[in-house]
C-alpha atoms as a PDB file:
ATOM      1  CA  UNK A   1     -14.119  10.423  -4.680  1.00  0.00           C
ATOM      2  CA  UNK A   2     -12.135   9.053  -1.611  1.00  0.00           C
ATOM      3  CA  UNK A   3     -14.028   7.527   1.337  1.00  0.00           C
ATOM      4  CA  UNK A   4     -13.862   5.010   4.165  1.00  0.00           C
ATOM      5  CA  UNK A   5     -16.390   3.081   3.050  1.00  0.00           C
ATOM      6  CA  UNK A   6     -19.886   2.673   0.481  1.00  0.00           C
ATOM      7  CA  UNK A   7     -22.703   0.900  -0.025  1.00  0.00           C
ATOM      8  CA  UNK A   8     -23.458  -0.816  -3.802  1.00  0.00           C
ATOM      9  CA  UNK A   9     -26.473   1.916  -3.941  1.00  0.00           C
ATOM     10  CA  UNK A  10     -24.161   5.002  -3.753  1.00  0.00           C
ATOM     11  CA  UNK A  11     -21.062   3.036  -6.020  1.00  0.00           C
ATOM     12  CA  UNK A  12     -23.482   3.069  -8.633  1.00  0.00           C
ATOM     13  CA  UNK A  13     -24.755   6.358  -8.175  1.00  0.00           C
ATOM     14  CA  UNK A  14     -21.208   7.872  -8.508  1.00  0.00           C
ATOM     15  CA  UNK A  15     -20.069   5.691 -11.132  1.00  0.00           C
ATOM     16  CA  UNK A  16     -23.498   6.742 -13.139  1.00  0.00           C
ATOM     17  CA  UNK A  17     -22.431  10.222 -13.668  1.00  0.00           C
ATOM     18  CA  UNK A  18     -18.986   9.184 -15.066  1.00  0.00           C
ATOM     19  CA  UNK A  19     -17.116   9.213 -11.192  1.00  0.00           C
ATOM     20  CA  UNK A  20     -15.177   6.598  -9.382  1.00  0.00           C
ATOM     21  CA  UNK A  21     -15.207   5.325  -5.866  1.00  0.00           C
ATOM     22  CA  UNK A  22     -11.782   4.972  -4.058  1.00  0.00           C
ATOM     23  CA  UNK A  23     -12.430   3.224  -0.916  1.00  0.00           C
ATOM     24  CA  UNK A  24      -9.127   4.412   1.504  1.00  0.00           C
ATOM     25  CA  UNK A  25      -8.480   2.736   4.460  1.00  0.00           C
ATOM     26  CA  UNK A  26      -7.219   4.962   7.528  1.00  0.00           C
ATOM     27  CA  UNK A  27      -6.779   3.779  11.103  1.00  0.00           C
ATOM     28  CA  UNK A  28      -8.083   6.365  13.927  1.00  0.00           C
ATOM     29  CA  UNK A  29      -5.046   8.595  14.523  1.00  0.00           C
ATOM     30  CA  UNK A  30      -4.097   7.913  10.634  1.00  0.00           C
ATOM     31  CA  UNK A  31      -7.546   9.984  10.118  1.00  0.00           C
ATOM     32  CA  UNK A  32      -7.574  12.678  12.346  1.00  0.00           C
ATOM     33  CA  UNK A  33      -4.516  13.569  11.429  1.00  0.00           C
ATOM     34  CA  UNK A  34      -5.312  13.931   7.370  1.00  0.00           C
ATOM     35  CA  UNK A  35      -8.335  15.607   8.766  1.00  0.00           C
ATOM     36  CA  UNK A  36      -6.205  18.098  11.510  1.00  0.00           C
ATOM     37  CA  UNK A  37      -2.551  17.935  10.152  1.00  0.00           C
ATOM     38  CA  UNK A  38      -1.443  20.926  12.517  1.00  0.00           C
ATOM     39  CA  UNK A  39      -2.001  19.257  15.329  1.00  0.00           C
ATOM     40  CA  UNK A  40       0.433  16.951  14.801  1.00  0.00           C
ATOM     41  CA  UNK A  41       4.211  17.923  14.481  1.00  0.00           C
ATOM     42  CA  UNK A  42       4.960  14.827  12.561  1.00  0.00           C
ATOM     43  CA  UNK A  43       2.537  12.270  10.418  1.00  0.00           C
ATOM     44  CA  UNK A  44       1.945   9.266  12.016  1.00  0.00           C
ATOM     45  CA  UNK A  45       2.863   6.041   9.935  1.00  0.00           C
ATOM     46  CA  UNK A  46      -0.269   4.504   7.699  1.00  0.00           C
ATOM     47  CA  UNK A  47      -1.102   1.396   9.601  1.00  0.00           C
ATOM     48  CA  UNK A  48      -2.091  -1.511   8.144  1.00  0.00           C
ATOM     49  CA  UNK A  49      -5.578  -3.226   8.256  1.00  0.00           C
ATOM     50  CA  UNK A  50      -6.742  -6.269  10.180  1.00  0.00           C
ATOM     51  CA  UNK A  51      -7.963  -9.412   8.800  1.00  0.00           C
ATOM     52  CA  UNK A  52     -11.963  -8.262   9.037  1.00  0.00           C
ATOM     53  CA  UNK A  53     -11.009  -5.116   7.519  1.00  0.00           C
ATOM     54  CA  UNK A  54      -8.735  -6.765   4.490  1.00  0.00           C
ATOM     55  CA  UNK A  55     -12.085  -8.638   3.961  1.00  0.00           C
ATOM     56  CA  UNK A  56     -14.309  -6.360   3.566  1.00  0.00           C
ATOM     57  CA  UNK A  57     -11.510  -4.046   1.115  1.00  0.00           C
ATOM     58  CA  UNK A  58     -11.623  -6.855  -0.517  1.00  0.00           C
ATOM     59  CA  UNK A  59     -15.600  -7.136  -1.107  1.00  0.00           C
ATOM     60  CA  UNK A  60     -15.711  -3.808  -1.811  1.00  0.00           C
ATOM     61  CA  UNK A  61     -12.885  -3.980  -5.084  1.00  0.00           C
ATOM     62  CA  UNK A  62     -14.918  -6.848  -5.854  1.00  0.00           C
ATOM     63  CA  UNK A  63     -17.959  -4.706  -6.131  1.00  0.00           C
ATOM     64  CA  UNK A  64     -16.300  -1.864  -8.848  1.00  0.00           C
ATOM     65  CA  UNK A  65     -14.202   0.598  -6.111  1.00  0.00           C
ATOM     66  CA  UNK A  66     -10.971   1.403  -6.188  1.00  0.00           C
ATOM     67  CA  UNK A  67      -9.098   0.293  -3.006  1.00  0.00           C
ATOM     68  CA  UNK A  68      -6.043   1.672  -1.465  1.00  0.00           C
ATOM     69  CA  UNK A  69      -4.337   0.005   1.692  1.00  0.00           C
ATOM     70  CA  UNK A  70      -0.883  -1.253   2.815  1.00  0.00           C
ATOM     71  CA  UNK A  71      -1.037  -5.036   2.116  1.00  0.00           C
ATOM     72  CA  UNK A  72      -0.590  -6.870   5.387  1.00  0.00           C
ATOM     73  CA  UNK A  73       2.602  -9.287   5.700  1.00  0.00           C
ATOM     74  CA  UNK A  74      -0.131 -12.111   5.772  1.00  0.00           C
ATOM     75  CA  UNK A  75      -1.491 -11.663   2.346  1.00  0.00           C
ATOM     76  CA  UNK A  76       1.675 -10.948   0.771  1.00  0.00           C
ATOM     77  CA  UNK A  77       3.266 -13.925   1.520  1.00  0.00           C
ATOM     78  CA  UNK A  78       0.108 -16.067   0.797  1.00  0.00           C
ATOM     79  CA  UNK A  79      -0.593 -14.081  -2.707  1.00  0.00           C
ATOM     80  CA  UNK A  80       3.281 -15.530  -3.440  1.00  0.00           C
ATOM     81  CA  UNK A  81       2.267 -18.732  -2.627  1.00  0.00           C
ATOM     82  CA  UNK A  82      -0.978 -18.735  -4.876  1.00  0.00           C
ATOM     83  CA  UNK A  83       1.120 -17.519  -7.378  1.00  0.00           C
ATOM     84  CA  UNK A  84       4.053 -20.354  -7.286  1.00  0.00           C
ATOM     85  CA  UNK A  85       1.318 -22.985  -7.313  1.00  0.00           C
ATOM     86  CA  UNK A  86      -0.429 -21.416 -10.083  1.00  0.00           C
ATOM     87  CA  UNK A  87       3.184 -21.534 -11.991  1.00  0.00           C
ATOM     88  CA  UNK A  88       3.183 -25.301 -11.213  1.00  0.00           C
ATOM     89  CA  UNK A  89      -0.061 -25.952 -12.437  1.00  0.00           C
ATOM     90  CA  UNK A  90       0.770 -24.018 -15.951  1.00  0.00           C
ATOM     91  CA  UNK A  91       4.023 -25.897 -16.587  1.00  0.00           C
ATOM     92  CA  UNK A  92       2.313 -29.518 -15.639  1.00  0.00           C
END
């Protein structure tokens, strides 16, 4: 099942009769036009998410959801960085 957004209650609810949450994260315009697509003559780009809402995407793969989002610049870079100092403290 894909939603914006769940609470534990209803994640283990779904996941209790053998489903899976996929939390999807859609921006305003993003929405309304998955929900109205003729009303648009082209798609308008995914955007990606702020801070807050990386954060709580975050919480909410942490609690058992799938989560589907365009990683922010931001968190790529610093995931590389966690990574290279991860290598360093493997090969000391």
């Amino acid at each position: 099942m894909q939603v914006a957004g769940a609470d534990q209650s209803s994640i283990d609810a779904i996941k209790a009769v053998g489903g899976s949450v996929t939390i999807v994260y859609m921006e305003r315009v993003a929405l309304r036009a998955h929900i109205k697509p003729w009303k648009f003559e082209v798609l308008p780009r995914t955007a990606r998410p702020t801070m807050k809402m990386v954060t709580y995407l975050e919480k909410m793969k942490a609690r058992g959801c799938h989560v589907r989002y365009i990683k922010p610049l931001w968190l790529i870079e610093e995931e590389k960085r966690l990574q290279s100092q991860l290598r360093e403290l493997k090969t000391e």
